[in-house]
Protein backbone atom coordinates (compact mmCIF):
# COMPACT_ATOMS: atom_id res chain seq x y z
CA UNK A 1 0.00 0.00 0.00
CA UNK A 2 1.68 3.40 -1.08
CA UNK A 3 2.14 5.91 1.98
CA UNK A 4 0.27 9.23 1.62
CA UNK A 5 2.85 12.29 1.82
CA UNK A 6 1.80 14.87 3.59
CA UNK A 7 2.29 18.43 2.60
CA UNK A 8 4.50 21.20 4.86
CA UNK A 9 1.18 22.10 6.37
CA UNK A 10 0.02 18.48 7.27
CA UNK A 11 3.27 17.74 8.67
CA UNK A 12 3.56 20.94 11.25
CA UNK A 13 0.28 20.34 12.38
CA UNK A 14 0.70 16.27 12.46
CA UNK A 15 4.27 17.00 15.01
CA UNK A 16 1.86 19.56 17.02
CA UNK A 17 -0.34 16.73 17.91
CA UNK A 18 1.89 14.22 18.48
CA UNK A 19 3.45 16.62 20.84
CA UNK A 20 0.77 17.63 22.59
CA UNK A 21 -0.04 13.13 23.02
CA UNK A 22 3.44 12.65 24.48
CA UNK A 23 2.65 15.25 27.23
CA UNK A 24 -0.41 13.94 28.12
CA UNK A 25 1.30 10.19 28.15
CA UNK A 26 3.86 11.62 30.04
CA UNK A 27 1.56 13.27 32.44
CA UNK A 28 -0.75 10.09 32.90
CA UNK A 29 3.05 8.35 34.01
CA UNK A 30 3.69 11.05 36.16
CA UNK A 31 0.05 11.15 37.74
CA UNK A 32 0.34 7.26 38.30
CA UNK A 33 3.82 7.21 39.79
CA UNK A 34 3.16 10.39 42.59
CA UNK A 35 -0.42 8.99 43.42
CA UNK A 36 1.06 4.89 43.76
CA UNK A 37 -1.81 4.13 41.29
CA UNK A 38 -2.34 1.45 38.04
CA UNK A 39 -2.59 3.13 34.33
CA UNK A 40 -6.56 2.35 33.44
CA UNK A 41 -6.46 -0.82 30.58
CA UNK A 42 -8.37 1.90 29.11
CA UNK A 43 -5.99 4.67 28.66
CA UNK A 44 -4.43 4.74 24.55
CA UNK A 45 -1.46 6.65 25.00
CA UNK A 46 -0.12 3.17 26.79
CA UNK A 47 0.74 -0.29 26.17
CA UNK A 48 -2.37 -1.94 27.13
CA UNK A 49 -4.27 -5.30 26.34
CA UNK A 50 -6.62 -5.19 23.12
CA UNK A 51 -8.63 -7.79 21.53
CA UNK A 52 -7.62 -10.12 18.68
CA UNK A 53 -10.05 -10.89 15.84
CA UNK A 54 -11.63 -13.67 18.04
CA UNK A 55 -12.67 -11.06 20.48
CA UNK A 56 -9.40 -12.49 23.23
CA UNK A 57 -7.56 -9.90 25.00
CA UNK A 58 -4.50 -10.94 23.57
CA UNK A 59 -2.74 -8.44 21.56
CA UNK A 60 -0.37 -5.53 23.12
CA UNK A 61 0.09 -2.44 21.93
CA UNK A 62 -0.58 1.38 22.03
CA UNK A 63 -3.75 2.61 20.37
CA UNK A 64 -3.57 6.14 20.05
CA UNK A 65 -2.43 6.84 16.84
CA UNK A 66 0.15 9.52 16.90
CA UNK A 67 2.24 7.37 19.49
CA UNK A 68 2.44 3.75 18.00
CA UNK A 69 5.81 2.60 17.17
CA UNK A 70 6.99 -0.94 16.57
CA UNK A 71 6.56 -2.00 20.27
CA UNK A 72 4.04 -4.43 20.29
CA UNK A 73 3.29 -7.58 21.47
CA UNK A 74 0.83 -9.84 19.92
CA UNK A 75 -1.47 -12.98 19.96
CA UNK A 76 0.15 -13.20 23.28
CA UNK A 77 -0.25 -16.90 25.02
CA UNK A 78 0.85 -17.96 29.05
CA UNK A 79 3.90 -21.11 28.90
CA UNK A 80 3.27 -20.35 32.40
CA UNK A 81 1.11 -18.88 34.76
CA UNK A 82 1.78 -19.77 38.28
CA UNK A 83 0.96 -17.36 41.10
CA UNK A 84 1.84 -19.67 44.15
CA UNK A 85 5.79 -19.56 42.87
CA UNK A 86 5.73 -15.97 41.28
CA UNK A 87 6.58 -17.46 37.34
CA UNK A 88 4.54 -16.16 34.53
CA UNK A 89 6.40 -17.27 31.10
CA UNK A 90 4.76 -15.42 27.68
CA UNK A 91 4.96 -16.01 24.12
CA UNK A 92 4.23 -13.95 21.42
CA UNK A 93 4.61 -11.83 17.90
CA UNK A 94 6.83 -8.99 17.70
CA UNK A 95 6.22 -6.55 15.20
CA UNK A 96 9.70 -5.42 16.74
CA UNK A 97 11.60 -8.09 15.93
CA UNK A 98 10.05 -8.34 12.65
CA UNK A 99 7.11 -10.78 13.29
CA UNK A 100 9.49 -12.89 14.74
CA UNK A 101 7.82 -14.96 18.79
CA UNK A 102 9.36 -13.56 21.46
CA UNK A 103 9.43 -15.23 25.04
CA UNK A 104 9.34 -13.18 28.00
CA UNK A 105 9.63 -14.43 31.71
CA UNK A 106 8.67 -12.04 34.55
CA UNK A 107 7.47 -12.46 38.23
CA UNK A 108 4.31 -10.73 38.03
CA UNK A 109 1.66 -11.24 35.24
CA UNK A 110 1.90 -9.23 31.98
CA UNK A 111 -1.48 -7.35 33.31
CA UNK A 112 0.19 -6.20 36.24
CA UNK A 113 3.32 -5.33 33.72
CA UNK A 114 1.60 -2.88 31.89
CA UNK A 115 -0.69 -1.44 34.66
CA UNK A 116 2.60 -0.29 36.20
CA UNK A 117 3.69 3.20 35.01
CA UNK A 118 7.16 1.86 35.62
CA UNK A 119 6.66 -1.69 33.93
CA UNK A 120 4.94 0.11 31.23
CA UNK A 121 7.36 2.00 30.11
CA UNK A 122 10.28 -0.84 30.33
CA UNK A 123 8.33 -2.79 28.57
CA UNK A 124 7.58 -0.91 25.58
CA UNK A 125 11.93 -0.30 25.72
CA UNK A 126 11.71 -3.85 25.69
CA UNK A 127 9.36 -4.56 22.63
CA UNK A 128 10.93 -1.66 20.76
CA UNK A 129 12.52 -2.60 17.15
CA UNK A 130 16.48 -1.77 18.64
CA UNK A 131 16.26 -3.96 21.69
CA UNK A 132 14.38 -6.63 19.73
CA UNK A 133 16.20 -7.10 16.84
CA UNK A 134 19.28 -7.33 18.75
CA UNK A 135 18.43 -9.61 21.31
CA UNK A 136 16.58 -12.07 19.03
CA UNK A 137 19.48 -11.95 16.17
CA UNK A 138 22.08 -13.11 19.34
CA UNK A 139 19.60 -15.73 20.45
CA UNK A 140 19.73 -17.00 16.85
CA UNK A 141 23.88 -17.09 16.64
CA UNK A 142 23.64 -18.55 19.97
CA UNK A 143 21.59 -21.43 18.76
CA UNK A 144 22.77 -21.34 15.49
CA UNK A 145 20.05 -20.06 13.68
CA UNK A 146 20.79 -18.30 10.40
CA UNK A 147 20.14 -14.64 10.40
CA UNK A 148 17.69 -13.51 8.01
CA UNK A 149 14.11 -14.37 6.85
CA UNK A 150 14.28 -18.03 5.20
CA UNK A 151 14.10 -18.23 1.60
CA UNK A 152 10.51 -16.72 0.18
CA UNK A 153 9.41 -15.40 3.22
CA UNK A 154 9.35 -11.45 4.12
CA UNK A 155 9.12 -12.05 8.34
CA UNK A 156 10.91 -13.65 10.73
CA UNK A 157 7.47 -15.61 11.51
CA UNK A 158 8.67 -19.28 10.49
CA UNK A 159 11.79 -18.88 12.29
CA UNK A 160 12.42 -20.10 16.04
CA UNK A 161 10.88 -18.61 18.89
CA UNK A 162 13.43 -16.86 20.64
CA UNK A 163 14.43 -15.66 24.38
CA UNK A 164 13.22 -11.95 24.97
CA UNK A 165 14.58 -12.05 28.42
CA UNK A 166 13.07 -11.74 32.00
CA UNK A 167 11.51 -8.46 33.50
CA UNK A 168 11.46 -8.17 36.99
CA UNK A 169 9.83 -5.88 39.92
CA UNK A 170 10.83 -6.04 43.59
CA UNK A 171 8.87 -4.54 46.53
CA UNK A 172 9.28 -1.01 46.01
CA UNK A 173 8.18 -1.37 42.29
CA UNK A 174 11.19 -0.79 40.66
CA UNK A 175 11.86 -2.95 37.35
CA UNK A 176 15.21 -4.81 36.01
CA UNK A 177 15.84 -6.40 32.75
CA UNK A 178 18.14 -9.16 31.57
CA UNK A 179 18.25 -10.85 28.15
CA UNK A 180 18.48 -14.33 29.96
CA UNK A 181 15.67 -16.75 30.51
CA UNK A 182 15.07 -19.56 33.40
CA UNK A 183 16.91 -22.81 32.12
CA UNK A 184 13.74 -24.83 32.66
CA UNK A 185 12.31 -22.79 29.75
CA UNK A 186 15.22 -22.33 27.49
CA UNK A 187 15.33 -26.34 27.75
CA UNK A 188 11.67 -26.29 27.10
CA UNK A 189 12.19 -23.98 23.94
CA UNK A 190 15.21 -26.24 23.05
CA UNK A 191 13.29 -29.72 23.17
CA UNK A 192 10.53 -27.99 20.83
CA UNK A 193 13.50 -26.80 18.36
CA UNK A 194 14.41 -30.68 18.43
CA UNK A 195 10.93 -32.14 17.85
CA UNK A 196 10.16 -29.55 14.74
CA UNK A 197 13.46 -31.41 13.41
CA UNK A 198 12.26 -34.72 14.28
CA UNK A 199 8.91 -33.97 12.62
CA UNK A 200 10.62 -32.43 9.69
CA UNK A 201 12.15 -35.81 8.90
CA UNK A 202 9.02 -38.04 9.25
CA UNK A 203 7.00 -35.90 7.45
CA UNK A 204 4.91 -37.14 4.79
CA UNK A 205 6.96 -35.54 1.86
CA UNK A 206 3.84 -36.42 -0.40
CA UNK A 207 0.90 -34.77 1.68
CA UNK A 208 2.99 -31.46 1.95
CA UNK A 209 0.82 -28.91 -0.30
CA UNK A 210 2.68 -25.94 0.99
CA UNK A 211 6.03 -25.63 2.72
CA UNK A 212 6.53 -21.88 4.43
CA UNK A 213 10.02 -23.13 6.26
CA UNK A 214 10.13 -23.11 9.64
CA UNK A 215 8.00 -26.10 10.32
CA UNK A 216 4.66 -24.33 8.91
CA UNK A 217 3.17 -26.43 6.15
CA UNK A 218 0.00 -27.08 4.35
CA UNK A 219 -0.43 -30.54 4.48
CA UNK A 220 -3.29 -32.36 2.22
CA UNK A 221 -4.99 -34.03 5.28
CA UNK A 222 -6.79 -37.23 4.63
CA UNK A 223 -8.11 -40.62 7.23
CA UNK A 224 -8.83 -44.26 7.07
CA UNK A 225 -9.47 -47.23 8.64
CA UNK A 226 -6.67 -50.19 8.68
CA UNK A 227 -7.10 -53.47 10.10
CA UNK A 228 -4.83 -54.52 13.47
CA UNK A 229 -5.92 -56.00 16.64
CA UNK A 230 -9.18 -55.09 15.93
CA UNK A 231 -10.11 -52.33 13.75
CA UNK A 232 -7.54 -49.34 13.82
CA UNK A 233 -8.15 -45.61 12.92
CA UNK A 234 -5.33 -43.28 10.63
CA UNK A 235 -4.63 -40.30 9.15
CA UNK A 236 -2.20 -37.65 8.08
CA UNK A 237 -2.45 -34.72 10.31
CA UNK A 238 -2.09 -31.14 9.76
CA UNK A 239 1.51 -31.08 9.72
CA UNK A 240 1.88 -33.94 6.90
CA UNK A 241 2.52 -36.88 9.85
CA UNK A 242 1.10 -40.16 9.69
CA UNK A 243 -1.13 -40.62 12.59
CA UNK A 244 -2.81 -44.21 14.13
CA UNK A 245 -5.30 -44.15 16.47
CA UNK A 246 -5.87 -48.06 18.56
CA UNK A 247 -8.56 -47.37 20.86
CA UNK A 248 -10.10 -50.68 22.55
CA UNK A 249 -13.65 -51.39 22.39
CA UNK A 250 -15.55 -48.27 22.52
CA UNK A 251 -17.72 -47.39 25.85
CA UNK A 252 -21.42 -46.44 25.15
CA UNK A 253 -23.20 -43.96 27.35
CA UNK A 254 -26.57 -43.65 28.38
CA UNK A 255 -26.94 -40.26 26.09
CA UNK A 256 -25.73 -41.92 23.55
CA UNK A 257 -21.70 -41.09 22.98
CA UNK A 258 -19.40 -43.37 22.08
CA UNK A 259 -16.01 -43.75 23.96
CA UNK A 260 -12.57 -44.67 23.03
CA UNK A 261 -9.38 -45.25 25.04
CA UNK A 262 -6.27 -45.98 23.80
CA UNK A 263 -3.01 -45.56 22.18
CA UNK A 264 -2.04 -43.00 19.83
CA UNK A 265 1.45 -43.03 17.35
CA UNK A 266 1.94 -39.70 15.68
CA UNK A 267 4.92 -40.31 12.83
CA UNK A 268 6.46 -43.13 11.59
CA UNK A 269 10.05 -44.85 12.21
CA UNK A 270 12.31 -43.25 9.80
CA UNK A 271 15.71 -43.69 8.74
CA UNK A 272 18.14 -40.70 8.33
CA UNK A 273 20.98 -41.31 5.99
CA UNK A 274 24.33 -39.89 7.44
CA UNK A 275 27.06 -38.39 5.28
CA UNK A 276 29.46 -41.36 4.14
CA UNK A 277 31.27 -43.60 6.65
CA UNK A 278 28.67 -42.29 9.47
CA UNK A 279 26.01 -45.07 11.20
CA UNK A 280 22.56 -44.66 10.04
CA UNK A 281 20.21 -42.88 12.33
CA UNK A 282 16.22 -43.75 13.41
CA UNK A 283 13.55 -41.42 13.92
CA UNK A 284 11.02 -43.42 16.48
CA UNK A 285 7.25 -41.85 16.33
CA UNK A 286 6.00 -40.40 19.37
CA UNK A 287 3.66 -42.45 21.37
CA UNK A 288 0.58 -41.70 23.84
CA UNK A 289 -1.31 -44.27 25.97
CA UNK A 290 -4.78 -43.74 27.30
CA UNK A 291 -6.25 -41.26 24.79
CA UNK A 292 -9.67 -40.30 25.54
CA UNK A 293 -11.46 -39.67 22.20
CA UNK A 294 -15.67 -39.40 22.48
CA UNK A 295 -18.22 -39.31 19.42
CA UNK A 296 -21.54 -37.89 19.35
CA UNK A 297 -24.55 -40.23 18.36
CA UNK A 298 -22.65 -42.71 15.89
CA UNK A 299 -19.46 -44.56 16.91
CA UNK A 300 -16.12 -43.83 15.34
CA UNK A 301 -16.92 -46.77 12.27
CA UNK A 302 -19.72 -44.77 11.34
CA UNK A 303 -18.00 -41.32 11.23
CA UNK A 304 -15.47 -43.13 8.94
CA UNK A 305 -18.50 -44.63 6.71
CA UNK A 306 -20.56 -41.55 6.54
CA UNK A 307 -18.63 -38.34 7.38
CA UNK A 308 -15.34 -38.93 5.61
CA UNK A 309 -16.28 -36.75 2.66
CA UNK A 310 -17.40 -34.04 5.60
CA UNK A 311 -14.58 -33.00 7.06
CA UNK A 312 -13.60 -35.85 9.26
CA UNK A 313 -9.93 -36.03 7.45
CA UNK A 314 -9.55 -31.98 8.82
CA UNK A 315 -11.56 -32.39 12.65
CA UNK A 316 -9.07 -35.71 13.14
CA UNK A 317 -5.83 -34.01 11.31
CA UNK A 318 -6.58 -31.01 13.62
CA UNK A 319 -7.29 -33.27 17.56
CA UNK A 320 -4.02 -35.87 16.27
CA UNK A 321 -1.07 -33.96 16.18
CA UNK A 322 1.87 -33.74 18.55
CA UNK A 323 0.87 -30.03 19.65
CA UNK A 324 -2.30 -30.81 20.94
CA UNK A 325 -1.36 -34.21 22.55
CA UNK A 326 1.48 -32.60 24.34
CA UNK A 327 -0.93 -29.63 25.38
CA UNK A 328 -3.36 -32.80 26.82
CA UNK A 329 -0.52 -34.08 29.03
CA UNK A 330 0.32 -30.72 30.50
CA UNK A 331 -3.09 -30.77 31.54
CA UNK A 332 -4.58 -31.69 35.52
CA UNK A 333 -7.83 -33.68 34.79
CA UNK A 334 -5.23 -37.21 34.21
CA UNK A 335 -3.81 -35.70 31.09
CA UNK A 336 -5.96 -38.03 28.68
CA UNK A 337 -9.06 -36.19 27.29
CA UNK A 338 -7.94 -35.21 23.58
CA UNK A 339 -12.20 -34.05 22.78
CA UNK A 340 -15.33 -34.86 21.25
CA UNK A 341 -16.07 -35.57 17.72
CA UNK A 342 -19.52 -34.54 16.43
CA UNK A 343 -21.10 -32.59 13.97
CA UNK A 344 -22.19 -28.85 13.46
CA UNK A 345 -25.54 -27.35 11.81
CA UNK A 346 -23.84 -27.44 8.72
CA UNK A 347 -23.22 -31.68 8.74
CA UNK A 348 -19.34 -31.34 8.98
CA UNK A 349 -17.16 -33.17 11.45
CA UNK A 350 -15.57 -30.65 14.47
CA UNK A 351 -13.72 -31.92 17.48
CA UNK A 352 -14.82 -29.80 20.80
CA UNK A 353 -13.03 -30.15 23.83
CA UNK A 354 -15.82 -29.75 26.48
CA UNK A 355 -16.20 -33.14 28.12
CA UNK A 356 -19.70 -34.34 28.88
CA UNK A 357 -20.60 -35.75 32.53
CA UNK A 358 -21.33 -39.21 31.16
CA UNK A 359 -18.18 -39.43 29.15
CA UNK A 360 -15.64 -38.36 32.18
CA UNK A 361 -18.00 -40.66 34.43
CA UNK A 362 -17.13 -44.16 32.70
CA UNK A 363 -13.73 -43.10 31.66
CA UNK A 364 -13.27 -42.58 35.46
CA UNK A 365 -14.51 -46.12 35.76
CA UNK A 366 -12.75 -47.89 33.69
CA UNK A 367 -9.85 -46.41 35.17
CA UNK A 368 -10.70 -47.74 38.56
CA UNK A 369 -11.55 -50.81 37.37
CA UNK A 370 -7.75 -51.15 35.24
CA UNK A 371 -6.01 -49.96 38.39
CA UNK A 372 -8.14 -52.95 40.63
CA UNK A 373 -6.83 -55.17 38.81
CA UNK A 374 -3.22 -54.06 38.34
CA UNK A 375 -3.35 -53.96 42.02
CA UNK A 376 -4.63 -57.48 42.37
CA UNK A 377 -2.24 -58.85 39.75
CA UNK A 378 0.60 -57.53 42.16
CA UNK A 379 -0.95 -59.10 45.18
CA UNK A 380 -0.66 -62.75 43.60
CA UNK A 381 2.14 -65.02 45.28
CA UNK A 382 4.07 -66.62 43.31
CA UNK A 383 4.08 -70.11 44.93
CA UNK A 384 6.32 -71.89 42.29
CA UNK A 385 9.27 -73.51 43.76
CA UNK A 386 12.47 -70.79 42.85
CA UNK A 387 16.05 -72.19 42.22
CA UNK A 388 18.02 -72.07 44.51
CA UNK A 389 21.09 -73.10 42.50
CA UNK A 390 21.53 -76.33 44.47
């Protein structure tokens, strides 16, 4: 889009506004520093929270228009959010940094961040294009990232999260800043770094429509039914990986839902050939036991019968991937539920992850009931004579 110049006019009386915004930010600051108060979420001439296009106060950034700059921080998400131990770990986009996900650790949630006249304005230091570019191009050498967008791409989107630092306030509300990050979560960014490789080599070269760099793909996403111990449900997923789904027999409820429990393989075991003279390498898939998967009205046999053609392949390629199983297992309520599948007003397939009363009630059951008879099974005494070596 071509930038509208502004005549000698336009521009004196543009600069005259601005001005006159930066006082009044400045006095807001100064108001909220003398009086010990919190800037409003309200007030424009701030970083404050704003809603994304799904209505989620998610996105940071200063709305009055003569004082936006690069300092933003976007689609933001919580790593971590725990008040008992003071850790609150954020990920996000970074206009800054060139659309580029930025983590940021702090002691205090981001809302108290930018309520804080103080926090406030560190943080928009923080966010600003100088600091960011800087601090995520050494994160890259340090990893040893290439610098630069990857090849037919204009942002630094595809490329690796990297470490924003850590902002911290003490009692008096005064805030430090340090490029470094806990080493619980640079090992946590590290191990996701490893499993986009990983992923990257069992990938389904085939099923990859679209390939952005960085791990983003559009993948041609498609299911079926293969025969096993009983019958066995597959895919590729979203990000062009074989899936297999080996539920036991499936659990009917009194409202009439179906529900499955069992073992889920995302990838398959993949050789990786090794420059000349070096051993050959294997890629083993990654596996999860007790998946909880629940249909509405028709088992899963049926869905694959009738609701292939209506967006089963994309409600499946969206629930099996190694995202939202890992998301499941960070979870409290025993780290199995992966969601519903049922169908909209329109007749296509969707996976929700509200979890109906019947369905956690006879997974809780059958749970019992498994761990009953492990117990028992450990109980029995073995009365066969042992050798003694005589």
């Amino acid at each position: 889009m071509q930038m509208i110049e502004m005549n000698e006019k336009e521009q004196k009386k543009y600069e005259k506004a601005k001005r006159r915004e930066e006082l009044k930010r400045k006095w807001t600051l100064l108001k909220a520093k003398l009086l010990k108060g919190k800037i409003s979420p309200e007030d424009t001439r701030t970083i404050q929270a704003h809603k994304d296009t799904q209505g989620n106060l998610r996105d940071y950034y200063i709305a009055n228009p003569y004082l936006q700059d690069s300092a933003t921080y976007d689609s933001v998400n919580p790593i971590m959010e725990d008040y008992e131990n003071h850790r609150f770990v954020y990920r996000g986009i970074m206009r800054g940094a060139d659309n580029a996900i930025g983590v940021l650790e702090s002691n205090i949630p981001l809302s108290e961040i930018v309520a804080s006249p103080n926090g406030n304005i560190m943080l928009q230091e923080i966010l600003s294009e100088k600091n960011a570019t800087k601090v995520r191009d050494q994160y890259y050498q340090a990893i040893g990232e290439k610098l630069g967008t990857t090849k037919g791409s204009m942002t630094h989107f595809n490329k690796p999260d990297f470490v924003l630092g850590t902002i911290l306030t003490d009692e008096r509300g005064q805030f430090t800043y340090t490029h470094e990050i806990a080493k619980d979560i640079e090992e946590t960014l590290h191990q996701e770094r490893e499993q986009l490789k990983k992923e990257e080599v069992m990938r389904d070269k085939d099923s990859v429509e679209l390939d952005l760099g960085g791990g983003m793909i559009v993948a041609k996403q498609n299911c079926w039914m293969e025969q096993g111990k009983g019958i066995q449900f597959a895919g590729i997923n979203k990000d062009a990986l074989y899936y297999q789904y080996m539920p036991k027999q499936p659990i009917q409820t009194e409202d009439n839902k179906y529900v499955y429990i069992g073992r889920t393989q995302i990838g398959q075991p993949t050789k990786i050939h090794q420059q000349a003279g070096e051993p050959i390498q294997f890629v083993s898939p990654d596996i999860y036991e007790d998946v909880v998967l629940w249909t509405e009205g028709k088992n899963l046999v049926q869905y694959f019968l009738d609701k292939k053609f209506a967006g089963l392949n994309f409600a499946l390629g969206e629930a099996f991937t190694n995202w939202n199983l890992g998301q499941i297992q960070r979870g409290e309520e025993q780290q199995r539920y992966l969601g519903g599948l049922t169908i909209d007003e329109d007749g296509k397939c969707k996976i929700i992850q509200s979890i109906p009363k019947s369905v956690k009630e006879v997974v809780e059951t059958y749970f019992e009931q498994k761990g009953n008879e492990q117990e028992k099974d450990t109980n029995i005494i073995d009365f066969r004579a042992k050798d003694t070596g005589r």
